[in-house]
PDB file of N, CA and C in Angstrom:
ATOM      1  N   UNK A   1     -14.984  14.522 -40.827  1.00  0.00           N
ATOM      2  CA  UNK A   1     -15.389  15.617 -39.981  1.00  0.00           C
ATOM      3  C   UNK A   1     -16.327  15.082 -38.912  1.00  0.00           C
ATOM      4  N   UNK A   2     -16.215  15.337 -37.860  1.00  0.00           N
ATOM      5  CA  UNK A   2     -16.802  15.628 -36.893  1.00  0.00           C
ATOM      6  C   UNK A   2     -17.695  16.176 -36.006  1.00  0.00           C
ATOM      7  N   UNK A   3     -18.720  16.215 -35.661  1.00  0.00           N
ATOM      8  CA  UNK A   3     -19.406  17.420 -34.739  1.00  0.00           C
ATOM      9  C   UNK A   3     -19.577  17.205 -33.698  1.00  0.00           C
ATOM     10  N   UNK A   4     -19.151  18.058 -32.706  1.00  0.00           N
ATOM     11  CA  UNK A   4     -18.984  17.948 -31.602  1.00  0.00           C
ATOM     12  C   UNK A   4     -20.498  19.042 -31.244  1.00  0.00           C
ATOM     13  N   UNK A   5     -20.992  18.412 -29.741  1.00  0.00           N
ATOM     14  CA  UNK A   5     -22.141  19.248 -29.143  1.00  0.00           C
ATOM     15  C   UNK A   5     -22.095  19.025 -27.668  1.00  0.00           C
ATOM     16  N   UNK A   6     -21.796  20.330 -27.394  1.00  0.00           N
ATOM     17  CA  UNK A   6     -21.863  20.553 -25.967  1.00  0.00           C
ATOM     18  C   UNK A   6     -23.575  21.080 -25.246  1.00  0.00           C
ATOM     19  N   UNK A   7     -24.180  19.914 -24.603  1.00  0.00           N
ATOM     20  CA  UNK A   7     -25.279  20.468 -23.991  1.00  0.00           C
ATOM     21  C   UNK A   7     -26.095  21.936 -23.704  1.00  0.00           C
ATOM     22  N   UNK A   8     -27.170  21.772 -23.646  1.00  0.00           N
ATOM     23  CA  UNK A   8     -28.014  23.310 -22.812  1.00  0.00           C
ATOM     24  C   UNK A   8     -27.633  23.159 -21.556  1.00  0.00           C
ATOM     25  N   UNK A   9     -27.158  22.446 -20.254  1.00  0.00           N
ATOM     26  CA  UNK A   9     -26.885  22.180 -19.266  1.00  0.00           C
ATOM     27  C   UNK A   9     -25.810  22.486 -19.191  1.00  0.00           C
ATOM     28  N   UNK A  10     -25.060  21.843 -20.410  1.00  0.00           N
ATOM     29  CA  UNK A  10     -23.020  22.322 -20.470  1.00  0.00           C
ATOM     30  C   UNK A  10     -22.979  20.998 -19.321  1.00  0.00           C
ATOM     31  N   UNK A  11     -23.252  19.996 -19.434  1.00  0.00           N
ATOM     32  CA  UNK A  11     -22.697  18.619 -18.671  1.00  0.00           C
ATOM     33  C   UNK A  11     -22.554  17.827 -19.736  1.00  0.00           C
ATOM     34  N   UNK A  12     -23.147  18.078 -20.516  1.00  0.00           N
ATOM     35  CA  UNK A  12     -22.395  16.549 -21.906  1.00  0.00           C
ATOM     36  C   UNK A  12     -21.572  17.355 -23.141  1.00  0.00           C
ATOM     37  N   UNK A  13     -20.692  16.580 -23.540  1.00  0.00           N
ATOM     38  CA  UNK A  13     -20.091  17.317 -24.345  1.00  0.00           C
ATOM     39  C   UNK A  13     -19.485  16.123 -25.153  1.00  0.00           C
ATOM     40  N   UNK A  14     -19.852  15.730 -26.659  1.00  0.00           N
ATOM     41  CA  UNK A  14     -19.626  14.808 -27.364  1.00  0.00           C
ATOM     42  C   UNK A  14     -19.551  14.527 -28.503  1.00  0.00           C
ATOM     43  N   UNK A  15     -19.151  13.754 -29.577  1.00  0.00           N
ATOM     44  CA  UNK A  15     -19.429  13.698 -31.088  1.00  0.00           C
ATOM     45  C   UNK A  15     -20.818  13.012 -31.030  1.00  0.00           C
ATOM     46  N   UNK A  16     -21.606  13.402 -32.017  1.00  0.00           N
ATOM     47  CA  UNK A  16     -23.015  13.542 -32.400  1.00  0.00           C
ATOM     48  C   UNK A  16     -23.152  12.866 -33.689  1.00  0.00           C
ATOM     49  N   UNK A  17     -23.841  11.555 -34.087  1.00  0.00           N
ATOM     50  CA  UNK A  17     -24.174  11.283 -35.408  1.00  0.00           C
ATOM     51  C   UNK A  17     -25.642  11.224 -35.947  1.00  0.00           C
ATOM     52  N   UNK A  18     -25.983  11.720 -34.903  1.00  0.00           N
ATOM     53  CA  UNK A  18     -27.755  12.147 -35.012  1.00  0.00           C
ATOM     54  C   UNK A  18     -28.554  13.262 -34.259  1.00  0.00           C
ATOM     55  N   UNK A  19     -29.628  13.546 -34.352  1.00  0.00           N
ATOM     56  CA  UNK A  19     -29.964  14.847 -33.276  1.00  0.00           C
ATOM     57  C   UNK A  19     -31.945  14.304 -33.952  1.00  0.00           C
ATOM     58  N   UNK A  20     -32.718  14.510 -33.080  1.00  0.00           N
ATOM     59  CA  UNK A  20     -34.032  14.374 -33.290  1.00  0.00           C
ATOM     60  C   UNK A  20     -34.478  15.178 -32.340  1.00  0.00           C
ATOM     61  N   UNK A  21     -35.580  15.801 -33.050  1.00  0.00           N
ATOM     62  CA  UNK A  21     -36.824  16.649 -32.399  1.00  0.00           C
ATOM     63  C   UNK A  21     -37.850  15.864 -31.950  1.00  0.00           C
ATOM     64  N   UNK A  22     -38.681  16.137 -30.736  1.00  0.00           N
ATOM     65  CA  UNK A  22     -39.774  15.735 -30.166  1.00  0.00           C
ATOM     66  C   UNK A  22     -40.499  16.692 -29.113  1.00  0.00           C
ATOM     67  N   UNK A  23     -41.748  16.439 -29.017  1.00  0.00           N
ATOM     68  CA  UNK A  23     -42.958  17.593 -28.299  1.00  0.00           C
ATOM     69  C   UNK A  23     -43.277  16.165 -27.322  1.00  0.00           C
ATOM     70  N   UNK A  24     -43.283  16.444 -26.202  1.00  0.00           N
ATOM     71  CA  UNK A  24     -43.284  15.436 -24.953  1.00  0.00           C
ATOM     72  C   UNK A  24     -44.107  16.221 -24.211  1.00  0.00           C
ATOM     73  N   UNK A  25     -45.335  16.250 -23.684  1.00  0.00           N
ATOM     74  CA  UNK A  25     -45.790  17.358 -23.151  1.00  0.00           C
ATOM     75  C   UNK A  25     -46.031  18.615 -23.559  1.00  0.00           C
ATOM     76  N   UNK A  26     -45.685  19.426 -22.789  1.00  0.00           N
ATOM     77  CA  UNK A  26     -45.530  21.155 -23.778  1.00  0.00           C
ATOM     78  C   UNK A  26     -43.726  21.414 -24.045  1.00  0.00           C
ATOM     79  N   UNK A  27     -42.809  20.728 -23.922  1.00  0.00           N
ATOM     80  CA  UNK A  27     -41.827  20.828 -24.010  1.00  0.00           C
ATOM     81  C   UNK A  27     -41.265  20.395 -25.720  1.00  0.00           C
ATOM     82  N   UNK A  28     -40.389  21.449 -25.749  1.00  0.00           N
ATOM     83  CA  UNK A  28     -39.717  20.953 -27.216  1.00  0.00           C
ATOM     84  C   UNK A  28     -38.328  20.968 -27.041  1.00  0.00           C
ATOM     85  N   UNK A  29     -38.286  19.572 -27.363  1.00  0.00           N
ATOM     86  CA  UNK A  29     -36.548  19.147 -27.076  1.00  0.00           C
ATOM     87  C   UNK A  29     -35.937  18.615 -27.793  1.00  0.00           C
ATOM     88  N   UNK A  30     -34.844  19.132 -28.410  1.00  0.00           N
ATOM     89  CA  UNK A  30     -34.038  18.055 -29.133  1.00  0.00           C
ATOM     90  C   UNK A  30     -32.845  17.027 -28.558  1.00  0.00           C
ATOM     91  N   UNK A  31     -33.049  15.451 -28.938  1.00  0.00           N
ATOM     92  CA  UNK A  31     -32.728  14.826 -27.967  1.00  0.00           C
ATOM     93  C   UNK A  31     -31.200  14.185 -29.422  1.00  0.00           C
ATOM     94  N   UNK A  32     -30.390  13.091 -28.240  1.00  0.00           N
ATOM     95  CA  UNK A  32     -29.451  12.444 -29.397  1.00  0.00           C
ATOM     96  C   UNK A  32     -29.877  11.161 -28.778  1.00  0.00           C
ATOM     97  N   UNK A  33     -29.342  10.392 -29.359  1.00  0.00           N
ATOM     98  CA  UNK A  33     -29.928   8.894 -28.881  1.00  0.00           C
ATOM     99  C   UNK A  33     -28.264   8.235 -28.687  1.00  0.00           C
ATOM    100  N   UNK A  34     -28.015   7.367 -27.616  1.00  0.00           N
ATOM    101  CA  UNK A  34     -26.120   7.024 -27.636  1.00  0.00           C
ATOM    102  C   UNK A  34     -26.758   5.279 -26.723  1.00  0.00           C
ATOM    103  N   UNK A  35     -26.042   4.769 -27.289  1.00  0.00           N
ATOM    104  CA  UNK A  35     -26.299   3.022 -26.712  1.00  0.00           C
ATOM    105  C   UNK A  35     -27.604   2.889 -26.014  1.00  0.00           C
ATOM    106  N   UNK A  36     -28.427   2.579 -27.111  1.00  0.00           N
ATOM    107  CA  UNK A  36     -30.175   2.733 -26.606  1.00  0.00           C
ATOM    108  C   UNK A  36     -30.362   3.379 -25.761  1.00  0.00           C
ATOM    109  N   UNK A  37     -30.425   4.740 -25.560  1.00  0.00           N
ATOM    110  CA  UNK A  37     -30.859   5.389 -24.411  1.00  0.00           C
ATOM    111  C   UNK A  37     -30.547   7.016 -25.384  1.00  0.00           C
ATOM    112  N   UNK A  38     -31.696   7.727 -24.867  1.00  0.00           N
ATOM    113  CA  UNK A  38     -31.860   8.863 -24.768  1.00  0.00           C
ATOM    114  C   UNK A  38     -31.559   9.957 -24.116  1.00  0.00           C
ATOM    115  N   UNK A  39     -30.982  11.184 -24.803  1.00  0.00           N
ATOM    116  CA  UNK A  39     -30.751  12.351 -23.645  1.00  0.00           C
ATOM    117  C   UNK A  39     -31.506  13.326 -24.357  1.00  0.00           C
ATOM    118  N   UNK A  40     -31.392  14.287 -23.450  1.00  0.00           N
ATOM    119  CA  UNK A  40     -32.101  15.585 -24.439  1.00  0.00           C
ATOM    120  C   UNK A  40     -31.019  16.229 -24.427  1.00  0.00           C
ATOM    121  N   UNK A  41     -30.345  16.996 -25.482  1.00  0.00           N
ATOM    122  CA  UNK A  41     -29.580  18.231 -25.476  1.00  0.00           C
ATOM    123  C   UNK A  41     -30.127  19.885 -25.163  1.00  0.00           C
ATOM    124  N   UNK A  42     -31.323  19.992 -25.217  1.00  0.00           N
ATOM    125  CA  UNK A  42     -31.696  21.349 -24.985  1.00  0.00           C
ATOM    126  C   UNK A  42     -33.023  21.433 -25.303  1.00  0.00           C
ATOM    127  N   UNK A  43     -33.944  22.278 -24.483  1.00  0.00           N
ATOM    128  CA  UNK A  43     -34.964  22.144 -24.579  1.00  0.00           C
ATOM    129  C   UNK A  43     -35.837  23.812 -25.113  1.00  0.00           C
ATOM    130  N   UNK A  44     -36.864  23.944 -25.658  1.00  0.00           N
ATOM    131  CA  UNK A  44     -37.242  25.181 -26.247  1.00  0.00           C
ATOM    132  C   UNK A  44     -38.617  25.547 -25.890  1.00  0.00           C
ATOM    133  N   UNK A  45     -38.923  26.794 -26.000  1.00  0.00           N
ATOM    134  CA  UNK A  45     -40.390  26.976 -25.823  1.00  0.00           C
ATOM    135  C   UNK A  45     -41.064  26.772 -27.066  1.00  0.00           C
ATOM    136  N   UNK A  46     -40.993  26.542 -27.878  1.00  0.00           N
ATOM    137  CA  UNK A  46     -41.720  26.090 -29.251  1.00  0.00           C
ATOM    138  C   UNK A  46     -41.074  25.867 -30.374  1.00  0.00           C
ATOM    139  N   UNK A  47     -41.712  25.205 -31.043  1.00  0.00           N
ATOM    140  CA  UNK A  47     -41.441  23.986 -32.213  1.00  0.00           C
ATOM    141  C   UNK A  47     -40.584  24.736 -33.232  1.00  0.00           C
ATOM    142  N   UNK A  48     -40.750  26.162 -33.047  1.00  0.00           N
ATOM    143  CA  UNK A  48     -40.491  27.261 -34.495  1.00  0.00           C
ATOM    144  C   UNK A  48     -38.651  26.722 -33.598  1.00  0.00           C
ATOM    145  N   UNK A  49     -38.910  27.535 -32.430  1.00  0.00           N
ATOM    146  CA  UNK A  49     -37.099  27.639 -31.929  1.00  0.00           C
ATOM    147  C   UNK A  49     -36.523  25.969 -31.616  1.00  0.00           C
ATOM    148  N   UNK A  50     -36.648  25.288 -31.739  1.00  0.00           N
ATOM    149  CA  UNK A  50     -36.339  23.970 -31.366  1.00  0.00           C
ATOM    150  C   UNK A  50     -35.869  23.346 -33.274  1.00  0.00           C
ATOM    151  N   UNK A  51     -36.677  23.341 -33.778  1.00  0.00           N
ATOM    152  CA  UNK A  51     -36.216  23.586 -35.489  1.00  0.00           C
ATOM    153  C   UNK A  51     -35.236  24.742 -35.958  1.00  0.00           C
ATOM    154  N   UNK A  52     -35.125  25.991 -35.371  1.00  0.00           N
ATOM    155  CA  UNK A  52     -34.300  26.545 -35.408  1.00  0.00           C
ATOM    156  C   UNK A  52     -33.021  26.431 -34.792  1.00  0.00           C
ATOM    157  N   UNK A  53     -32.909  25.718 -33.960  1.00  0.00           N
ATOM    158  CA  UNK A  53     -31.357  25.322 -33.513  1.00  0.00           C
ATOM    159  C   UNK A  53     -31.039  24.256 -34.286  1.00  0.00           C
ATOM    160  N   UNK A  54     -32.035  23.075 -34.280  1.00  0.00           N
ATOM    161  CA  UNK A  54     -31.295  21.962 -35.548  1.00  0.00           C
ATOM    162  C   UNK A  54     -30.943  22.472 -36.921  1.00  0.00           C
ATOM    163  N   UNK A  55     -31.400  23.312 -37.339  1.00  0.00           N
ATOM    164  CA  UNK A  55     -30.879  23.786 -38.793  1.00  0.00           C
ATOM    165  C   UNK A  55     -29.360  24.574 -38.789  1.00  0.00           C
ATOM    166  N   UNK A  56     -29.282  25.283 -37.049  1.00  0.00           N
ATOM    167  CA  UNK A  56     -27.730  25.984 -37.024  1.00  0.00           C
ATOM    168  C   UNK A  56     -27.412  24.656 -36.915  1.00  0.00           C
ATOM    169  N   UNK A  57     -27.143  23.610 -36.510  1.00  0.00           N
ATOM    170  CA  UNK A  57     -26.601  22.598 -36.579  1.00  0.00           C
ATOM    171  C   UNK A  57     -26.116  21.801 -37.840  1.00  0.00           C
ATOM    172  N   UNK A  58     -27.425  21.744 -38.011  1.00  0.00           N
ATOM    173  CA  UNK A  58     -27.185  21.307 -39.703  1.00  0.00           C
ATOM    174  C   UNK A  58     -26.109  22.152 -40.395  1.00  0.00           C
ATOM    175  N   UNK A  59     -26.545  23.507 -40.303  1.00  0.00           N
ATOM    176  CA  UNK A  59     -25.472  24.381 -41.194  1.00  0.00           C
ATOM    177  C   UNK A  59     -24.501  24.262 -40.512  1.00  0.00           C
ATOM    178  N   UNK A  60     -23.584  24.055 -39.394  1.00  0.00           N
ATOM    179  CA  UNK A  60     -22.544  23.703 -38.511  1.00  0.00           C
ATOM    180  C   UNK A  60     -21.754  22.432 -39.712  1.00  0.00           C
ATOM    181  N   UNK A  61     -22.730  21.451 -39.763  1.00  0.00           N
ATOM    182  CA  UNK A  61     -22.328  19.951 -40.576  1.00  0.00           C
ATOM    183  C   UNK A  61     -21.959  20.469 -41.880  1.00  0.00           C
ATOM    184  N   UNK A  62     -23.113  21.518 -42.064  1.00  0.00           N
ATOM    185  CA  UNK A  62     -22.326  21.727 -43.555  1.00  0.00           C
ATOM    186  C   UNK A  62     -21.258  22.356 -43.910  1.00  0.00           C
ATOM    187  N   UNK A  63     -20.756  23.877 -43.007  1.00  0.00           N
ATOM    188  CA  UNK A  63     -19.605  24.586 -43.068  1.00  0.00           C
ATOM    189  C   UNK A  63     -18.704  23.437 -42.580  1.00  0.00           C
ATOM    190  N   UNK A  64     -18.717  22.824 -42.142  1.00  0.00           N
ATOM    191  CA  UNK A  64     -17.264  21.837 -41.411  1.00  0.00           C
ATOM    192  C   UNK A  64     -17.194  20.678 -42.807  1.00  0.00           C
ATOM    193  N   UNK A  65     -18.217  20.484 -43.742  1.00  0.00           N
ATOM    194  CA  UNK A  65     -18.033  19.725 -44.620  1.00  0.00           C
ATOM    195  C   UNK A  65     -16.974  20.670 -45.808  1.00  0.00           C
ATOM    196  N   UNK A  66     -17.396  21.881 -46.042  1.00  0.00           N
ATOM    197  CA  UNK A  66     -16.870  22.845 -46.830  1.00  0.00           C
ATOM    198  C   UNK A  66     -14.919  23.238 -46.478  1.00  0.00           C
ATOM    199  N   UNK A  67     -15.370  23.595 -45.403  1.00  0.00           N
ATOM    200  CA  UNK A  67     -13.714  23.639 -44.756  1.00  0.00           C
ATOM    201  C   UNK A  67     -12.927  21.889 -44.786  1.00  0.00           C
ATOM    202  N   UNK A  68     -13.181  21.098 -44.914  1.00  0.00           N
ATOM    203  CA  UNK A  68     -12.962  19.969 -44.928  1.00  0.00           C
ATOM    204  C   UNK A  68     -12.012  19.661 -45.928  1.00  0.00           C
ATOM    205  N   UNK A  69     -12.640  20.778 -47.247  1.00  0.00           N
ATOM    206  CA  UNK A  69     -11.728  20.510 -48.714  1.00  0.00           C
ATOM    207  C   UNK A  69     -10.251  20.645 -48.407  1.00  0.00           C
ATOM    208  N   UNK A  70     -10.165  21.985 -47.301  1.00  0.00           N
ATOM    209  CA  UNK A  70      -8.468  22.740 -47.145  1.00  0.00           C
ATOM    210  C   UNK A  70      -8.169  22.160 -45.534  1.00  0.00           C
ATOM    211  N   UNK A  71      -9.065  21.207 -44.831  1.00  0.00           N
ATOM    212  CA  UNK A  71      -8.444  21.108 -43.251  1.00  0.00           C
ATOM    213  C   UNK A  71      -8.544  19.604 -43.400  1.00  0.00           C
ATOM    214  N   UNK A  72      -7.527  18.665 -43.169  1.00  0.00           N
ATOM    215  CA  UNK A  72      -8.099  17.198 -42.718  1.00  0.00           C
ATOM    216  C   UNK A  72      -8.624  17.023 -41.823  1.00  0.00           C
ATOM    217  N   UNK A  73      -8.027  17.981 -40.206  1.00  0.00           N
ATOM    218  CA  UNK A  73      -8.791  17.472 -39.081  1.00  0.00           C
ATOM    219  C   UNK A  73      -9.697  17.712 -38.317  1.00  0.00           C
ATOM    220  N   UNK A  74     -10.299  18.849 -38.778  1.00  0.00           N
ATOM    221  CA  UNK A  74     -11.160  20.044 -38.487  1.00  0.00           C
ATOM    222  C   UNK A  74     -12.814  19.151 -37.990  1.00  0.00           C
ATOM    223  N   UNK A  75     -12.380  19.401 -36.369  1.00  0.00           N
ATOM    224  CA  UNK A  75     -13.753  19.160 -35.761  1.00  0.00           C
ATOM    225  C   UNK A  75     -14.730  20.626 -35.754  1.00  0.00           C
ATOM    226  N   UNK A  76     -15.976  20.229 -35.431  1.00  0.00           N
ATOM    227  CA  UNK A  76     -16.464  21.399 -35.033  1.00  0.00           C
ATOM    228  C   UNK A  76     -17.493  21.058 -33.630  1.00  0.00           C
ATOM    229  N   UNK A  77     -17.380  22.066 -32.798  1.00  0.00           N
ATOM    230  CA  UNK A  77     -18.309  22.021 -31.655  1.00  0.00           C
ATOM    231  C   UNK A  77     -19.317  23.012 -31.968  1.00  0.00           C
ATOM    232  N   UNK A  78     -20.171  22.557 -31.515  1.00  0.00           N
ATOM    233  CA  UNK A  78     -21.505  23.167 -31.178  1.00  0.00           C
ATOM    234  C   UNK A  78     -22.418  23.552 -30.088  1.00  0.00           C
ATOM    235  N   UNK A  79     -22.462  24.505 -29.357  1.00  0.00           N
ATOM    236  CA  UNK A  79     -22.968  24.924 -27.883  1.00  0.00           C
ATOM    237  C   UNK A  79     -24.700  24.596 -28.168  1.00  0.00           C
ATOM    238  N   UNK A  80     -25.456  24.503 -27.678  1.00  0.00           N
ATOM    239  CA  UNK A  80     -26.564  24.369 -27.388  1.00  0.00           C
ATOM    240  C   UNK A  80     -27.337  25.170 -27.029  1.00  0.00           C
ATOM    241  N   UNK A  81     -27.602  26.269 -27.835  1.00  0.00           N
ATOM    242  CA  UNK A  81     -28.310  27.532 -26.983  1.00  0.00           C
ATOM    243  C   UNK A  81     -29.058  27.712 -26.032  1.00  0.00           C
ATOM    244  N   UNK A  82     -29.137  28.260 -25.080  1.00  0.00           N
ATOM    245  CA  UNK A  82     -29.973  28.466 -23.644  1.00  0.00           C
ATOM    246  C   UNK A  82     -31.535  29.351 -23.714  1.00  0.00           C
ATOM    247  N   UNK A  83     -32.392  28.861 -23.680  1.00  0.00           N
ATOM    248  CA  UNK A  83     -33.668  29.559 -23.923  1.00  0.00           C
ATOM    249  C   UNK A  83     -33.909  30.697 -23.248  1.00  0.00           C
TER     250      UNK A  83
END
């Protein structure tokens, strides 16, 4: 299985094998990391909602693990919610 994540911008759109949170300023962003280099996928007004989109994510990884038993090829995408 797969997870696919389409940006807060909607300009990247890709398979994902990691996702990390960080506070850079007053900004809360969760970024992916792809051939040493950093992007941010979407950015939040606080730490509560920025943890709250990685966990729909997480649960994204986990329903696509569950459906997995009855689908072999079953990707899943993931939009990036807009603050």
């Amino acid at each position: 299985m797969d997870l696919w994540i389409r940006s807060q911008d909607r300009k990247y759109l890709g398979k994902i094998n990691e996702v990390l949170y960080a506070k850079v300023e007053d900004k809360h962003t969760l970024y992916i990391h792809l051939a040493h280099m950093t992007f941010p996928l979407g950015v939040y007004e606080s730490e509560e909602r920025a943890l709250e989109v990685l966990y729909e994510i997480q649960y994204q990884i986990t329903l696509g693990y569950k459906i997995k038993i009855d689908v072999d090829d079953y990707d899943l995408t993931y939009e990036m919610p807009k603050e």
